[in-house]
C-alpha atoms as a PDB file:
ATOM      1  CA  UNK A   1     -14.900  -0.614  22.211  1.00  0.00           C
ATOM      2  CA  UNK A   2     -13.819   2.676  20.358  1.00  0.00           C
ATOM      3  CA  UNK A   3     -12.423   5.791  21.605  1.00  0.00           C
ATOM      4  CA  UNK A   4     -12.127   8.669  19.407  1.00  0.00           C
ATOM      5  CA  UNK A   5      -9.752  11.709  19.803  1.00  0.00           C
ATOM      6  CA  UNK A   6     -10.333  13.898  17.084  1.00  0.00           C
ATOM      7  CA  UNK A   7      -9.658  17.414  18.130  1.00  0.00           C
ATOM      8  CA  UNK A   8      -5.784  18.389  17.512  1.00  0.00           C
ATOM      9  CA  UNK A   9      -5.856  19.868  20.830  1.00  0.00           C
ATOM     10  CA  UNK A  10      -6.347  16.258  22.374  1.00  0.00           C
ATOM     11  CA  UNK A  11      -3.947  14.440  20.213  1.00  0.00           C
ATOM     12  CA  UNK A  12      -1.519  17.147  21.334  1.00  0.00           C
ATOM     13  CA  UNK A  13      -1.709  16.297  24.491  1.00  0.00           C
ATOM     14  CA  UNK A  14      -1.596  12.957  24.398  1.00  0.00           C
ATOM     15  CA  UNK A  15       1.540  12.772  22.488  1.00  0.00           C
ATOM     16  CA  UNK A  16       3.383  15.114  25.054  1.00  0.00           C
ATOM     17  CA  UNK A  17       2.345  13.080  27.820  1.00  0.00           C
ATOM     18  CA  UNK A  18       3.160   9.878  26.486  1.00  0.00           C
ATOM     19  CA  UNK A  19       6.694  10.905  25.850  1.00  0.00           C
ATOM     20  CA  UNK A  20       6.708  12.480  28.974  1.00  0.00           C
ATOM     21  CA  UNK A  21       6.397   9.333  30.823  1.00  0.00           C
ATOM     22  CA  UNK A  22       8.281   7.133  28.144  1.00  0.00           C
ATOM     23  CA  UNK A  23      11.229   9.430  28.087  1.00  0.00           C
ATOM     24  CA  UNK A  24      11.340  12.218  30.629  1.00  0.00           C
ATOM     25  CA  UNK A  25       9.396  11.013  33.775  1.00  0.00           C
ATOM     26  CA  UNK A  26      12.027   9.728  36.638  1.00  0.00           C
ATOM     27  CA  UNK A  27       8.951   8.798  38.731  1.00  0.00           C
ATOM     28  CA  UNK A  28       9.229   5.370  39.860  1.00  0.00           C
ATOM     29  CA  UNK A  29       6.137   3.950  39.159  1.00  0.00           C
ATOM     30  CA  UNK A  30       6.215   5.062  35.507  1.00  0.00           C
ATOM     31  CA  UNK A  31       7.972   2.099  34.096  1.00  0.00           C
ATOM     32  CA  UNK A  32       5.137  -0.067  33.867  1.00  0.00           C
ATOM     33  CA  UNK A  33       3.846   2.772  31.402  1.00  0.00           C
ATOM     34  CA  UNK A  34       7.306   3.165  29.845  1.00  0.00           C
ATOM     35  CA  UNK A  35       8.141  -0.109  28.886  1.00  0.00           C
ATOM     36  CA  UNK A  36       4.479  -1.491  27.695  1.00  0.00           C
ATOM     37  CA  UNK A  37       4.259  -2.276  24.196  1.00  0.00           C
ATOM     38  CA  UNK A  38       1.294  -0.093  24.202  1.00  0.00           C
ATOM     39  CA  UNK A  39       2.520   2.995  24.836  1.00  0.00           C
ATOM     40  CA  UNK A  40       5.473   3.148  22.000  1.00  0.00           C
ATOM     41  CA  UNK A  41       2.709   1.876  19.106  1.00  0.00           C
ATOM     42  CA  UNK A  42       0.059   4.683  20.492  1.00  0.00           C
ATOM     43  CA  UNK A  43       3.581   7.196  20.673  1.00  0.00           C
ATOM     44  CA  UNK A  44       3.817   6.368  17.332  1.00  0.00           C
ATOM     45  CA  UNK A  45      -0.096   6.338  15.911  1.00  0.00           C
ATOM     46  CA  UNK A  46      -0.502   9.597  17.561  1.00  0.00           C
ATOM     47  CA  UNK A  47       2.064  11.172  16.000  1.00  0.00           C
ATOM     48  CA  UNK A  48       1.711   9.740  12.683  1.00  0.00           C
ATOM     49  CA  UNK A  49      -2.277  11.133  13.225  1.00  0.00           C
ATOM     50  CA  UNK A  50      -0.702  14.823  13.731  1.00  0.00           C
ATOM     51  CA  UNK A  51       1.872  14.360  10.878  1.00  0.00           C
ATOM     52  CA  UNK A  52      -0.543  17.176   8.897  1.00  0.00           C
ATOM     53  CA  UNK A  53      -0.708  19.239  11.421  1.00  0.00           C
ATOM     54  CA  UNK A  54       3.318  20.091  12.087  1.00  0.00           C
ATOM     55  CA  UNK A  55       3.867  19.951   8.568  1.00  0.00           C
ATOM     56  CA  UNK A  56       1.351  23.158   8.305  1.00  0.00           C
ATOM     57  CA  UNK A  57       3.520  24.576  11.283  1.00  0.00           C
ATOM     58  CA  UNK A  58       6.840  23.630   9.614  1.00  0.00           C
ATOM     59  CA  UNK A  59       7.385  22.750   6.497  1.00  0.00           C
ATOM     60  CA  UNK A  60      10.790  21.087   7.236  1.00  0.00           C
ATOM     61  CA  UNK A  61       9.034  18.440   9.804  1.00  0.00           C
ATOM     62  CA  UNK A  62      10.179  15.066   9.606  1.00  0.00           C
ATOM     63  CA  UNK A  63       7.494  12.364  10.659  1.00  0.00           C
ATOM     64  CA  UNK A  64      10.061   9.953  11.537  1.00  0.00           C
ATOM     65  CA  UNK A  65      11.898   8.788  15.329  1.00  0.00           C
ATOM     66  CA  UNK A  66      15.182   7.903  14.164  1.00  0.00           C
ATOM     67  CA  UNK A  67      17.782   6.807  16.215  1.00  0.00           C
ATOM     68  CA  UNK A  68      17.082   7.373  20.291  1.00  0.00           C
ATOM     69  CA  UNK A  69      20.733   7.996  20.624  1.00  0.00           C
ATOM     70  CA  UNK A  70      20.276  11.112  18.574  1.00  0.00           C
ATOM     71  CA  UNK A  71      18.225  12.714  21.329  1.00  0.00           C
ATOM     72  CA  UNK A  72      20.648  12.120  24.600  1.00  0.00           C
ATOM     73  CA  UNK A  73      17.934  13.263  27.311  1.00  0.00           C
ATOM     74  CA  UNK A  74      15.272  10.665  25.845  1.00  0.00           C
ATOM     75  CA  UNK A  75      18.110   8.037  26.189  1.00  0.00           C
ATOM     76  CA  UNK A  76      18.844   9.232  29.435  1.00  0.00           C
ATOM     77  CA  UNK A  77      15.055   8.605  29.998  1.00  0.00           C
ATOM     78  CA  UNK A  78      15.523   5.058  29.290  1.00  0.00           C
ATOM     79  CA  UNK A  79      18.252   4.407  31.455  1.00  0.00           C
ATOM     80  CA  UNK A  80      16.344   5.833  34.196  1.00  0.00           C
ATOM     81  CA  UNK A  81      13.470   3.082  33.714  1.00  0.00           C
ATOM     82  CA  UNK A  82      15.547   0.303  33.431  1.00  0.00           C
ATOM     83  CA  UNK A  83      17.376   1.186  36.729  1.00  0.00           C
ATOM     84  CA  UNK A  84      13.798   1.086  38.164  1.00  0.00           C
ATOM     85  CA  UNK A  85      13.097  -2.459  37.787  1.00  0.00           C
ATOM     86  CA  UNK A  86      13.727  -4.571  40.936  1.00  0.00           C
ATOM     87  CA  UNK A  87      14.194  -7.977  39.241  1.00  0.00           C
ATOM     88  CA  UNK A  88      16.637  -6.964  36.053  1.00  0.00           C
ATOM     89  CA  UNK A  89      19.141  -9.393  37.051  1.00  0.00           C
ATOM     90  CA  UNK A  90      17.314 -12.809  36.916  1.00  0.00           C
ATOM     91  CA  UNK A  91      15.821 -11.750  34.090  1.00  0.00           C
ATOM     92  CA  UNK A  92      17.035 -13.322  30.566  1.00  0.00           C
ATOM     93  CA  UNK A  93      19.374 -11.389  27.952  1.00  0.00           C
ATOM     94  CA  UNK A  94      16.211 -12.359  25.849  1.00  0.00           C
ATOM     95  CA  UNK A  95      13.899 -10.339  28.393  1.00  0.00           C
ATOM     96  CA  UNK A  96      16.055  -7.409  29.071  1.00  0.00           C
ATOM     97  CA  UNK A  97      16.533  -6.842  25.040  1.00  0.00           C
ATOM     98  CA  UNK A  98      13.205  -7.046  24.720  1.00  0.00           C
ATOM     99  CA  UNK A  99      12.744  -4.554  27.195  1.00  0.00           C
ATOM    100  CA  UNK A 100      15.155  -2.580  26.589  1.00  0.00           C
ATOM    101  CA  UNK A 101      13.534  -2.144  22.548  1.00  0.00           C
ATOM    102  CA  UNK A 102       9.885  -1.719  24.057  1.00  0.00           C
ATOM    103  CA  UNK A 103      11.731   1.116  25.803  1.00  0.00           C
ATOM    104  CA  UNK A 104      13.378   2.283  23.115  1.00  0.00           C
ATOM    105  CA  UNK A 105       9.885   2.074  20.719  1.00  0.00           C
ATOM    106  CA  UNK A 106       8.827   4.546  18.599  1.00  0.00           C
ATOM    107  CA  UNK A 107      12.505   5.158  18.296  1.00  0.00           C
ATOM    108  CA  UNK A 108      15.347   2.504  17.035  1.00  0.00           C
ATOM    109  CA  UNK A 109      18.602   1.811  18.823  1.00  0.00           C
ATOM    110  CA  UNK A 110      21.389   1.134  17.618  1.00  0.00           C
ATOM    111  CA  UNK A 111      23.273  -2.841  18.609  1.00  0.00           C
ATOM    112  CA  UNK A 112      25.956  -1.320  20.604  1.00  0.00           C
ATOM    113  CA  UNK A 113      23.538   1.227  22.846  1.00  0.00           C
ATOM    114  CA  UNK A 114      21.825  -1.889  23.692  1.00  0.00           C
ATOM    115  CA  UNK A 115      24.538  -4.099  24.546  1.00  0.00           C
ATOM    116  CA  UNK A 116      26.239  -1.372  27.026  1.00  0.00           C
ATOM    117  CA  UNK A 117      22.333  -1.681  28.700  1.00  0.00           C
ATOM    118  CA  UNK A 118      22.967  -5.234  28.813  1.00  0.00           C
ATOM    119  CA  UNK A 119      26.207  -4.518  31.103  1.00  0.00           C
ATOM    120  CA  UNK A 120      24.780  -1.601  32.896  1.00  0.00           C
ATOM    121  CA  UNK A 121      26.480   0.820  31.434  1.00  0.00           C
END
C-alpha cells in the first residue's frame, strides 16, 4: 500500500506533529507514539524529504539531529515519556536502553544521558 505526501504544506505538518508528540506532548497516552520505532525513522524521512525546502529558506540549515542533549526541552520531552510507562521497573536494562534510544531517535544520545535514565535521574 502507498501513501504519497507530496505537497510541502503536508510534509510540514507532519514533521511538526511528529515532534510534537515525540518531544513536546506530556499527554499520557502519547508514549506509545513516542517511543515506536516508526515514528523516529518517519521524523527523520520527513525531514530529510524537506531538506530542499529550508535550505531555500536558510541557507545556513543543517539537515542533521545531533545530539538530543543539545536541545534541553526535547530531552525534557523524553523524560516525560519514560515516566509514563507503568511497567519500567521489571523491564530489562536491555529493554529500557532500547527504549530509551527509540526515544531518543532521530536524535543520538550521548552514554552518560542514558545511563542517568537508567537510574531515574
Amino acid at each position: 500500500m502507498a501513501f504519497i505526501v507530496d505537497k510541502t504544506a503536508e510534509l510540514i505538518f507532519l514533521q511538526k506533529a511528529l515532534s510534537f508528540i515525540k518531544f513536546q506532548s506530556e499527554d499520557y497516552e502519547a508514549r506509545y507514539l513516542a517511543v515506536s520505532p516508526y515514528s523516529g525513522d518517519l521524523l527523520k524521512r520527513v525531514t530529510t524529504e524537506l531538506n530542499d525546502y529550508y535550505k531555500g529558506i536558510r541557507s545556513d540549515y543543517q539537515p542533521q539531529f545531533g545530539r538530543i542533549e543539545a536541545v534541553p526541552h526535547y530531552l525534557a520531552g523524553l523524560r516525560t515519556h519514560l515516566s509514563h510507562i507503568d511497567n519500567w521497573s521489571t523491564l530489562t536494562e536491555d529493554v529500557q536502553k532500547a527504549v530509551i534510544l527509540d526515544l531518543a531517535a532521530p536524535f543520538t544520545i550521548d552514554q552518560q544521558t542514558i545511563d542517568q535514565l537508567l537510574q531515574g535521574a
